[in-house]
Structure formats: structure tokens, C-alpha cells
Protein backbone atom coordinates (compact mmCIF):
# COMPACT_ATOMS: atom_id res chain seq x y z
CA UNK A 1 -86.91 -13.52 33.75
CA UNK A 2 -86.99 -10.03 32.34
CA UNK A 3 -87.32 -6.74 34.00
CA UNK A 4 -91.03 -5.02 34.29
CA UNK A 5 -91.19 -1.76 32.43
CA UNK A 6 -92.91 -0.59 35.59
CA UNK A 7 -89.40 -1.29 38.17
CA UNK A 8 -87.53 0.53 35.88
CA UNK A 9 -90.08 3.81 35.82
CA UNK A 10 -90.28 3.49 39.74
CA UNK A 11 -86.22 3.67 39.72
CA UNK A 12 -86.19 6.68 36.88
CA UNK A 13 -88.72 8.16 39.10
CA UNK A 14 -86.22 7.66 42.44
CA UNK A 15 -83.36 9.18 39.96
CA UNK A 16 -85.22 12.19 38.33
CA UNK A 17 -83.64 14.50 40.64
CA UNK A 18 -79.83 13.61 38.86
CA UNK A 19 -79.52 15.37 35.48
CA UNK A 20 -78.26 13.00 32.36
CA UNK A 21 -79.85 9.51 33.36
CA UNK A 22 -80.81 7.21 30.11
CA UNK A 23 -81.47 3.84 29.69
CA UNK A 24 -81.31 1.49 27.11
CA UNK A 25 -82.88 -1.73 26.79
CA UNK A 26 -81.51 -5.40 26.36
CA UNK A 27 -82.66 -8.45 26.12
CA UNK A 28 -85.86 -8.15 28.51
CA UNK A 29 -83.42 -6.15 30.62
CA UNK A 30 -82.14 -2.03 31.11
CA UNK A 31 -78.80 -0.78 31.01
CA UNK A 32 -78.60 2.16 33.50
CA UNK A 33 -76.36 5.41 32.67
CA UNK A 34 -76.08 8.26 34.30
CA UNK A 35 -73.57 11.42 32.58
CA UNK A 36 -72.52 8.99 29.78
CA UNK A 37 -71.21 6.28 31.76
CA UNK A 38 -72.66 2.32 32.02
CA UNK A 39 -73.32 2.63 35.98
CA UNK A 40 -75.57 -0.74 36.37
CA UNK A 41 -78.62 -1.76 35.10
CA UNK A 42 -82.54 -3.43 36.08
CA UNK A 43 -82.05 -7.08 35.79
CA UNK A 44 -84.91 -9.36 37.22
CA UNK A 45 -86.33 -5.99 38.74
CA UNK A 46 -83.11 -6.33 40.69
CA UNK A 47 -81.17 -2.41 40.50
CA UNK A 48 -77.62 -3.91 40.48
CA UNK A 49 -74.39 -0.98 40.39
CA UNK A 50 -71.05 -1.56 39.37
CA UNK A 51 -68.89 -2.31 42.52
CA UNK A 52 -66.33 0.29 42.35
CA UNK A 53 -64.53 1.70 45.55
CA UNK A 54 -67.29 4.61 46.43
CA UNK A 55 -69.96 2.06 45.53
CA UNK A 56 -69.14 -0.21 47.96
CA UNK A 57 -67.96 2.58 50.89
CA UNK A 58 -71.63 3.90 50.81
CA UNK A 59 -72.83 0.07 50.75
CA UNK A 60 -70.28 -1.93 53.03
CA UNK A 61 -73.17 -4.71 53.88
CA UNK A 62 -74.65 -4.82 49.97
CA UNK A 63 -74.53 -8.25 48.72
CA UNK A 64 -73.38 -8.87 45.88
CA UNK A 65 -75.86 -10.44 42.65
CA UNK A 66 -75.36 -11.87 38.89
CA UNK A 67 -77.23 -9.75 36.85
CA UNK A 68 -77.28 -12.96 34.36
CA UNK A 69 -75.31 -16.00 33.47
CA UNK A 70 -71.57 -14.96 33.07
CA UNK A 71 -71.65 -11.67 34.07
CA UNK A 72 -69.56 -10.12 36.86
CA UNK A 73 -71.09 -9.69 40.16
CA UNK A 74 -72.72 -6.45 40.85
CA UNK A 75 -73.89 -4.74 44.02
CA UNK A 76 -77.70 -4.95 44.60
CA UNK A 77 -79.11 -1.33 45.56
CA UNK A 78 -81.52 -2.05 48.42
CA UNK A 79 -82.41 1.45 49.85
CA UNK A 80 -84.55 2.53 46.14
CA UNK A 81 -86.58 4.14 48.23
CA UNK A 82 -84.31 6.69 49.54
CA UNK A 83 -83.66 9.41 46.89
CA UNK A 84 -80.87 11.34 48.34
CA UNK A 85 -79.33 8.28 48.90
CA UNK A 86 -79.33 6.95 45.63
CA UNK A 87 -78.20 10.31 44.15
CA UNK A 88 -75.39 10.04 46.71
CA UNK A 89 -74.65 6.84 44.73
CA UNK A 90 -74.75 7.43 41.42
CA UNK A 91 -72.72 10.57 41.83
CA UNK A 92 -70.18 8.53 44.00
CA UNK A 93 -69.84 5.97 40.80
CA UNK A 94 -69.99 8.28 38.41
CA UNK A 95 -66.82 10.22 39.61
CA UNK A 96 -65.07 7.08 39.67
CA UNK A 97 -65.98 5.45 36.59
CA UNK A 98 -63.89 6.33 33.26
CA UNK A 99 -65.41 8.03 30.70
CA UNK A 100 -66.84 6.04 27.69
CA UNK A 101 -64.49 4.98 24.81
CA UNK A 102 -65.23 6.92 21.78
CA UNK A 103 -66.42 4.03 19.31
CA UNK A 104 -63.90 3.80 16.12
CA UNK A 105 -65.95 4.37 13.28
CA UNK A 106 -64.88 1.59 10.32
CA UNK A 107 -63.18 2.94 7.12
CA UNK A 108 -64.78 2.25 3.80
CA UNK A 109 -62.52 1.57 1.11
């Protein structure tokens, strides 16, 4: 089942207090990032994060959700409608996440 455009404006709308969020779409689904880094995504108007240390600190009782079919498990954000909390969040995970890789760019010969 893919993700209603309208979930994923009612989350942008929870996050538009946080500088730097984009999305991108996939398959029917949104990829979530927030300063550069992959943080979680919309999937079956589910917001899932990744389950790093702060992540699940701030969300000790969060179950934990497939986004699809051979993914790894995520955390499913439950308070959405709590804005400070979910900038709380995403700030927590984005400290802790790496920064992207820089992409290699192929050499033509």
C-alpha cells in the first residue's frame, strides 16, 4: 500500500519548524531527511525512524515496524502530533547518524 501525499504534508507540516528537511519519493513511498542524512521515511502512512541509541532513549516503549518486505525494522513515531517532540527527535538522530557518503562519480575513458 503506498503512502498518501496528504500523511506526508501533515508530517512536513509537524517538521517545518527544523531547518533542512527534504523528501524524496520511492516507490509509492517517502524517504525522510533532515540536514543531509536518511533519518526514516512515510511508509503505509506509517512515520518509521531509524533506531539509533537517542532514537530509542526518547522512545523506550516504540514498537518496532517493517517499512516493507526485507527491510530492517524501524521505530514507528507515534506522538506526530507533538512538534517539539518530534524536533527533539530528529535532532537526537541527526547528531548520531554519520554523514552521507559522497557518491564516486564514474571515470570515462
Amino acid at each position: 500500500m503506498a503512502s498518501k501525499k496528504e500523511y506526508l504534508d501533515y508530517i512536513l507540516d509537524q517538521l517545518s519548524g527544523l531547518e533542512d528537511i527534504s523528501y524524496r519519493p520511492m516507490m509509492g513511498e517517502y524517504i525522510l531527511y533532515y540536514q543531509g542524512k536518511v533519518i526514516g521515511g512515510i511508509y503505509d502512512d506509517r512515520f518509521l525512524i531509524k533506531p539509533v541509541k537517542s532514537v530509542r532513549n526518547l522512545m523506550p516503549d516504540a514498537p518496532y515496524e517493517l517499512p516493507y518486505e526485507g527491510a530492517g525494522k524501524m521505530l514507528l513515531v507515534q506522538e506526530t502530533d507533538n512538534r517539539e517532540f518530534l524536533e527533539e527527535l530528529l535532532n537526537a538522530a541527526a547528531a548520531e547518524l554519520p554523514a552521507p557518503a559522497k557518491r564516486k562519480r564514474a571515470v570515462k575513458k
